[in-house]
PDB file of N, CA and C in Angstrom:
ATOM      1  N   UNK A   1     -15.415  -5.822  -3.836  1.00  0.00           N
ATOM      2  CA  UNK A   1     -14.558  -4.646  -3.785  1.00  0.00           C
ATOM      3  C   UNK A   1     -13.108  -5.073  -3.566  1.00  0.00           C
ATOM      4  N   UNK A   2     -12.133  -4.402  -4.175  1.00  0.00           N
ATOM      5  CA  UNK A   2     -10.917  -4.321  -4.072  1.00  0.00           C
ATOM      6  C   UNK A   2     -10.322  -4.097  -2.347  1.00  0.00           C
ATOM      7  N   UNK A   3      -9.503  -5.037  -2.101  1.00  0.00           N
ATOM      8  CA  UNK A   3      -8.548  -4.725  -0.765  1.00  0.00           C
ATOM      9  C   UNK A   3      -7.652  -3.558  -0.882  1.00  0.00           C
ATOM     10  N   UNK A   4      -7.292  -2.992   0.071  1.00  0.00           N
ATOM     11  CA  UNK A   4      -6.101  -1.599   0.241  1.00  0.00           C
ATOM     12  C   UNK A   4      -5.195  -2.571  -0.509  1.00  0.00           C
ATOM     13  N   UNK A   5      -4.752  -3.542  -0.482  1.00  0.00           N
ATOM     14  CA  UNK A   5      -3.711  -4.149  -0.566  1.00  0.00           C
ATOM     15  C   UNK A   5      -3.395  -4.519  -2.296  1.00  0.00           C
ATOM     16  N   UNK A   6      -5.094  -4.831  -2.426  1.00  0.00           N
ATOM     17  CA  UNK A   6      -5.237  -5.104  -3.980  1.00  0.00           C
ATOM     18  C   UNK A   6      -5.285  -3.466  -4.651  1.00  0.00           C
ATOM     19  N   UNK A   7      -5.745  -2.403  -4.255  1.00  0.00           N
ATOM     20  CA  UNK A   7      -5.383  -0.960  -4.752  1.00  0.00           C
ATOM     21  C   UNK A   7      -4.387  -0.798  -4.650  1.00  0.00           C
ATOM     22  N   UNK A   8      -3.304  -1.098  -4.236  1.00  0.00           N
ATOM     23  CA  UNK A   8      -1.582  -0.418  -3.745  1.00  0.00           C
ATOM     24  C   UNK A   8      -1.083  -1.405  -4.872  1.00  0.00           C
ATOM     25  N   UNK A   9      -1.186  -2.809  -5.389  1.00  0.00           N
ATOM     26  CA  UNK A   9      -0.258  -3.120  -6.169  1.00  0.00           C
ATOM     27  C   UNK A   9      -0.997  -2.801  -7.637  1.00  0.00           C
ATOM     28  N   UNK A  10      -2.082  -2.826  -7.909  1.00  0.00           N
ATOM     29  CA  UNK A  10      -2.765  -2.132  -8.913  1.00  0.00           C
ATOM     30  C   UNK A  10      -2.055  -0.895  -9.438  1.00  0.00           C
ATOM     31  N   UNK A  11      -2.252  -0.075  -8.661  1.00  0.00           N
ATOM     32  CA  UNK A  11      -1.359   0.905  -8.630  1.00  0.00           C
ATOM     33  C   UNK A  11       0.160   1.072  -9.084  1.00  0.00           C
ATOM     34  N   UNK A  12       0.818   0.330  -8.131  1.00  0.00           N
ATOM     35  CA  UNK A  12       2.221   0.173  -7.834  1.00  0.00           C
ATOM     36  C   UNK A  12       2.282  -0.011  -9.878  1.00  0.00           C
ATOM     37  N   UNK A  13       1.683  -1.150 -10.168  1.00  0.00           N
ATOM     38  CA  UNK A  13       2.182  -1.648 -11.344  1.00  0.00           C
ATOM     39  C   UNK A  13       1.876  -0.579 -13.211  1.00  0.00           C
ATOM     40  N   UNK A  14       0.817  -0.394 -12.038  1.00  0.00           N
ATOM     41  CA  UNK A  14       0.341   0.830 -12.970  1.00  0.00           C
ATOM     42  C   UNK A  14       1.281   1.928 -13.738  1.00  0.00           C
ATOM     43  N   UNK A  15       1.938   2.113 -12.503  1.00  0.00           N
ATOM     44  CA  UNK A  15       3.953   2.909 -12.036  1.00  0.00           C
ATOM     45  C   UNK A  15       4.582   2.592 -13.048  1.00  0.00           C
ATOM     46  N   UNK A  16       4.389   1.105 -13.216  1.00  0.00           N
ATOM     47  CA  UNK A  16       5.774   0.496 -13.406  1.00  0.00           C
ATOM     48  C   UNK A  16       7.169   0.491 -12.677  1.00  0.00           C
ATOM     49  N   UNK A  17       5.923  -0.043 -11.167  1.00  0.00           N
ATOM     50  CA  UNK A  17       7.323  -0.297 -10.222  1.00  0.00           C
ATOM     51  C   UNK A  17       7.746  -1.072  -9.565  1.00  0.00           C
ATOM     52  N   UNK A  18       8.373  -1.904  -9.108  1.00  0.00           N
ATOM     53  CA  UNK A  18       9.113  -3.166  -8.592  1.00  0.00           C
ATOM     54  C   UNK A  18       8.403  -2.706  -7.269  1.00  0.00           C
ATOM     55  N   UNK A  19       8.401  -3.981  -6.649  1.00  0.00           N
ATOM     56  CA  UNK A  19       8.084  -3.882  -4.697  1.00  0.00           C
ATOM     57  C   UNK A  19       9.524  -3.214  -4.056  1.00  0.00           C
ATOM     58  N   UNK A  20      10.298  -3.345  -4.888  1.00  0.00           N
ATOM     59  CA  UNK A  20      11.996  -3.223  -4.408  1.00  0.00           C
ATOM     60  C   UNK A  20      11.751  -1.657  -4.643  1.00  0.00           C
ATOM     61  N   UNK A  21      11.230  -1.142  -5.846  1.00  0.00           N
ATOM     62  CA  UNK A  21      11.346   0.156  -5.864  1.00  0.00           C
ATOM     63  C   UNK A  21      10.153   1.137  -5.058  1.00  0.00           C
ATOM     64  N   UNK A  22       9.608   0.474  -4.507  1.00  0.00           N
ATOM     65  CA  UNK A  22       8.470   1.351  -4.159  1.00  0.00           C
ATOM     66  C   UNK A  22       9.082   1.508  -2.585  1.00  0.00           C
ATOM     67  N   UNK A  23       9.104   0.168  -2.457  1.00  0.00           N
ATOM     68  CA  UNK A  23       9.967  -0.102  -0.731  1.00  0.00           C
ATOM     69  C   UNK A  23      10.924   1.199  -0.682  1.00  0.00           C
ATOM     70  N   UNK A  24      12.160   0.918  -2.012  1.00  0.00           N
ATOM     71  CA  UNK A  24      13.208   2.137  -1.551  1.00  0.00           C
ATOM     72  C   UNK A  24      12.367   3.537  -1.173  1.00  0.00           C
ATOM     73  N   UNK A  25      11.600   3.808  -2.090  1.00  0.00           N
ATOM     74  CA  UNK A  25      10.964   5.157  -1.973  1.00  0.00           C
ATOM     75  C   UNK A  25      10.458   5.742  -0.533  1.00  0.00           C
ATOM     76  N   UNK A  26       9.579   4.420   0.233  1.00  0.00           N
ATOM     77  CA  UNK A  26       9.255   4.739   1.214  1.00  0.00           C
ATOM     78  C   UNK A  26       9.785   4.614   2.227  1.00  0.00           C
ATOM     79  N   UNK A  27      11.039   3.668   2.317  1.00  0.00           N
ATOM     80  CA  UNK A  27      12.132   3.210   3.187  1.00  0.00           C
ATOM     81  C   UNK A  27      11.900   2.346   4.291  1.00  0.00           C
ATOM     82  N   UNK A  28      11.118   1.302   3.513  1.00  0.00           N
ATOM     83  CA  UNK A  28      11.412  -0.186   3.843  1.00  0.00           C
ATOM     84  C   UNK A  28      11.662  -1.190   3.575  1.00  0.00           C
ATOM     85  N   UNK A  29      11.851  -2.497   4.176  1.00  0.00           N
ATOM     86  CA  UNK A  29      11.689  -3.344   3.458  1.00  0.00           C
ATOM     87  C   UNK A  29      11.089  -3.773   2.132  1.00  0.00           C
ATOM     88  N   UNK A  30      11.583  -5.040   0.840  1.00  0.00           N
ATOM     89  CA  UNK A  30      10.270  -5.155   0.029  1.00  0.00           C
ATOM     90  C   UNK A  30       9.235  -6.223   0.648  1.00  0.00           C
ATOM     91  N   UNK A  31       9.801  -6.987   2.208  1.00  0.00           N
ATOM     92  CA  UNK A  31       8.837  -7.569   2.090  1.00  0.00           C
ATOM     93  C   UNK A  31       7.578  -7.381   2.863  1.00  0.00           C
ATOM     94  N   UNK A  32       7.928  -5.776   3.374  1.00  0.00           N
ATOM     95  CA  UNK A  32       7.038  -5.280   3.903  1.00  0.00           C
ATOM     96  C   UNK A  32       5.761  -4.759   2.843  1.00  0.00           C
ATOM     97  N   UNK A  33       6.024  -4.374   1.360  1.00  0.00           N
ATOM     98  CA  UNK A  33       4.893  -3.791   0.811  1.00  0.00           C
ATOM     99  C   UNK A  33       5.047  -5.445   0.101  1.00  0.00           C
ATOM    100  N   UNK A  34       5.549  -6.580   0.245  1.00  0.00           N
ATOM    101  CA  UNK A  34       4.692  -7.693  -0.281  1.00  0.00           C
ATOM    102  C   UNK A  34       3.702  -8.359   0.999  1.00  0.00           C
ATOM    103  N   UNK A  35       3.812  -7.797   1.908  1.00  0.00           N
ATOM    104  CA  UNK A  35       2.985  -8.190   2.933  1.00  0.00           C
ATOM    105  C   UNK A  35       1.615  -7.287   2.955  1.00  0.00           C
ATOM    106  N   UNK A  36       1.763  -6.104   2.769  1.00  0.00           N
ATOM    107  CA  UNK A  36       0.381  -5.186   2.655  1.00  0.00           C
ATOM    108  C   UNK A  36      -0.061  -5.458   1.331  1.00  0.00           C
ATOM    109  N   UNK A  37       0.504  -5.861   0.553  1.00  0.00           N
ATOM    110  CA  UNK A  37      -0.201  -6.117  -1.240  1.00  0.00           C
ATOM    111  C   UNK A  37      -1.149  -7.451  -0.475  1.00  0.00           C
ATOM    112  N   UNK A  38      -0.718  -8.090   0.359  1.00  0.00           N
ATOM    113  CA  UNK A  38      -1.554  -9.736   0.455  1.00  0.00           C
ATOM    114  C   UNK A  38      -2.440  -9.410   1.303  1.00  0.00           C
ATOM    115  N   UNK A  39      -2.456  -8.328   2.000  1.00  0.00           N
ATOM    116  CA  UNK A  39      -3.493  -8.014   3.242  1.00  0.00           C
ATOM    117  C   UNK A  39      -2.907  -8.302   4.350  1.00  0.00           C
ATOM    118  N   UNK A  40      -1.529  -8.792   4.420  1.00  0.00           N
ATOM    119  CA  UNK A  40      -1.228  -8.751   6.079  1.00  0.00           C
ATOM    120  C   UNK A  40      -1.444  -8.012   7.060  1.00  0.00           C
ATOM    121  N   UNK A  41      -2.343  -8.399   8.431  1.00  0.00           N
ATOM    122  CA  UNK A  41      -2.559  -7.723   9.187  1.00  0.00           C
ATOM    123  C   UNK A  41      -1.512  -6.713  10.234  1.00  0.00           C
ATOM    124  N   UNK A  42       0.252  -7.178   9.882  1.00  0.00           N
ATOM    125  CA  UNK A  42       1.316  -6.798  10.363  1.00  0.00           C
ATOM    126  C   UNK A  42       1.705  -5.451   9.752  1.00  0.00           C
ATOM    127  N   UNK A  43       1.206  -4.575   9.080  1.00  0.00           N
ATOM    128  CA  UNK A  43       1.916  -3.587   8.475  1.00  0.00           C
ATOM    129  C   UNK A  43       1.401  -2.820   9.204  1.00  0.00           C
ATOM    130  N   UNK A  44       2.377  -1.784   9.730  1.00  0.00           N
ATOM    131  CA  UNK A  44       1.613  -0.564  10.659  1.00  0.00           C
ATOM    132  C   UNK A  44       0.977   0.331   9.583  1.00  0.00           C
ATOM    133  N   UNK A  45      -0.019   1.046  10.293  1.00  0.00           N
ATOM    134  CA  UNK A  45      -0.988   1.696   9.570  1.00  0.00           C
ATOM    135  C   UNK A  45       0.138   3.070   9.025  1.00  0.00           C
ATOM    136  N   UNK A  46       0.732   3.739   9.631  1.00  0.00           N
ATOM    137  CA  UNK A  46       2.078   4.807   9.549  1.00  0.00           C
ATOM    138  C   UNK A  46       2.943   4.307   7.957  1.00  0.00           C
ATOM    139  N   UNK A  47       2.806   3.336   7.923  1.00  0.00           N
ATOM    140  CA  UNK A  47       3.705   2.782   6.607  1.00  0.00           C
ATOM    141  C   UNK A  47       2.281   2.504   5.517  1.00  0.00           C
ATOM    142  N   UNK A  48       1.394   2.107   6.179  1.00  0.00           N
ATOM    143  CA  UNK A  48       0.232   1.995   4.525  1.00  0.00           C
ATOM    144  C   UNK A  48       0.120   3.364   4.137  1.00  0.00           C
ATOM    145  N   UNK A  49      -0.149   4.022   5.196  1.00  0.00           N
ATOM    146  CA  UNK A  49      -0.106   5.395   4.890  1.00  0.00           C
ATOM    147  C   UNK A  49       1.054   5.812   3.972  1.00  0.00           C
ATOM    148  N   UNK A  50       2.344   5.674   3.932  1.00  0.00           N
ATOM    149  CA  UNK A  50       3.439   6.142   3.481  1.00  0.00           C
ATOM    150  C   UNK A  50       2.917   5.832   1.926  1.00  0.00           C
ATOM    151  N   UNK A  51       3.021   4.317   1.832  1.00  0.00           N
ATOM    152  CA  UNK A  51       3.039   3.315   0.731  1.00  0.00           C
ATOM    153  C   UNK A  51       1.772   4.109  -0.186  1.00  0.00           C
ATOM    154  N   UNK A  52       0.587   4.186   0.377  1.00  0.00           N
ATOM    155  CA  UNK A  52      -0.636   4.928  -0.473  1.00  0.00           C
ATOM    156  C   UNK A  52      -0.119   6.136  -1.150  1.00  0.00           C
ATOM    157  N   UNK A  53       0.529   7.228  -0.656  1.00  0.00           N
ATOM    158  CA  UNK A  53       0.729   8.673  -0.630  1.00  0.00           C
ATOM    159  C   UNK A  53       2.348   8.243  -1.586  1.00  0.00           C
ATOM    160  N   UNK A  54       2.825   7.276  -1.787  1.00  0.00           N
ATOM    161  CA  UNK A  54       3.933   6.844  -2.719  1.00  0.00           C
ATOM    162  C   UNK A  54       3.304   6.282  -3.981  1.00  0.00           C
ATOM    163  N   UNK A  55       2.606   6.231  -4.216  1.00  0.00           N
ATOM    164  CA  UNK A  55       1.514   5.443  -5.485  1.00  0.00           C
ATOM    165  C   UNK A  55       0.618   6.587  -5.688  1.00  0.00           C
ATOM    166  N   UNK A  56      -0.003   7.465  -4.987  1.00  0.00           N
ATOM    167  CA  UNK A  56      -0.982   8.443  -5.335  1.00  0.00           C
ATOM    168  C   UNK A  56      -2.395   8.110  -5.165  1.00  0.00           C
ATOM    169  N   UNK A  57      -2.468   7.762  -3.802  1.00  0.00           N
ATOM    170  CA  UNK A  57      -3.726   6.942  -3.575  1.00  0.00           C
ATOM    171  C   UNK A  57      -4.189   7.735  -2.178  1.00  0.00           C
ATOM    172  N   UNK A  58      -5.282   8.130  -2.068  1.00  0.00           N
ATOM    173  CA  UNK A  58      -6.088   9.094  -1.004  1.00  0.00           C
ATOM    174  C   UNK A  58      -6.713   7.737  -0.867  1.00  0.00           C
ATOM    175  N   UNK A  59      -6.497   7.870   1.016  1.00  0.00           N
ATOM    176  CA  UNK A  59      -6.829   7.024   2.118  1.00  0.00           C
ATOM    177  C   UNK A  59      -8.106   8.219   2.668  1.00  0.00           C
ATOM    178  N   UNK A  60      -9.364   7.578   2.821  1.00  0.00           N
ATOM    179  CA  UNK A  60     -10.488   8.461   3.787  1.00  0.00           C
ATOM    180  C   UNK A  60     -10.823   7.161   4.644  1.00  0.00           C
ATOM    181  N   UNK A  61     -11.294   7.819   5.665  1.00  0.00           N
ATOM    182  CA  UNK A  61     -11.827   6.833   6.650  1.00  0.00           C
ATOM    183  C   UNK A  61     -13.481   7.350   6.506  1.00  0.00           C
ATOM    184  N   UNK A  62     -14.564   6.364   7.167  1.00  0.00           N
ATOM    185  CA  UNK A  62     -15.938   6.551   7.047  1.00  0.00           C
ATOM    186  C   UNK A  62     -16.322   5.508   8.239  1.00  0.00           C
ATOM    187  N   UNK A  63     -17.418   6.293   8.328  1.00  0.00           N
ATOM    188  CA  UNK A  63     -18.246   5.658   9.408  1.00  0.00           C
ATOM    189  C   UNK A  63     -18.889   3.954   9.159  1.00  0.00           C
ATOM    190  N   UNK A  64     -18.824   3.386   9.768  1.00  0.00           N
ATOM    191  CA  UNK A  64     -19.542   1.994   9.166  1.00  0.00           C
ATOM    192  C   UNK A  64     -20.995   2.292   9.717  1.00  0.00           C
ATOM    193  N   UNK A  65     -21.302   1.323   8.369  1.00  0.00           N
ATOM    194  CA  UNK A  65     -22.867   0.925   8.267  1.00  0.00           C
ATOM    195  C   UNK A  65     -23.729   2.710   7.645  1.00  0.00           C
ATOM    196  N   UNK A  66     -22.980   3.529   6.930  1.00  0.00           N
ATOM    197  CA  UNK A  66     -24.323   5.171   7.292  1.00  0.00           C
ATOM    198  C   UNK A  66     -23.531   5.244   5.750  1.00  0.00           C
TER     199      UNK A  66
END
């Protein structure tokens, strides 16, 4: 299965959009969404959130293991 990180630049490119442009959109850094594209564990969850909902990507949470 695909990482959040590997869905967000999938996405992103899908756009046709630079890390520079997606960053402006959500108003951060770019090397903050090149850090969540790799899986860095440093990105606050408040900004994946942003970054998903800037690409068009529904975040659900689920129970593990059911």
């Amino acid at each position: 299965t695909e990482s959040f990180g590997q869905r967000v630049r999938d996405r992103r490119q899908q756009l046709e959009l630079t890390q520079s442009a997606l960053a402006d959109v959500v108003g951060v850094n770019r090397r903050v969404i090149g850090e969540l594209e790799r899986g860095k564990p440093s990105v606050q969850l408040s900004i994946a959130l942003r970054v998903a909902e800037a690409v068009g990507l529904d975040v659900a949470l689920h129970e593990r293991g059911r």
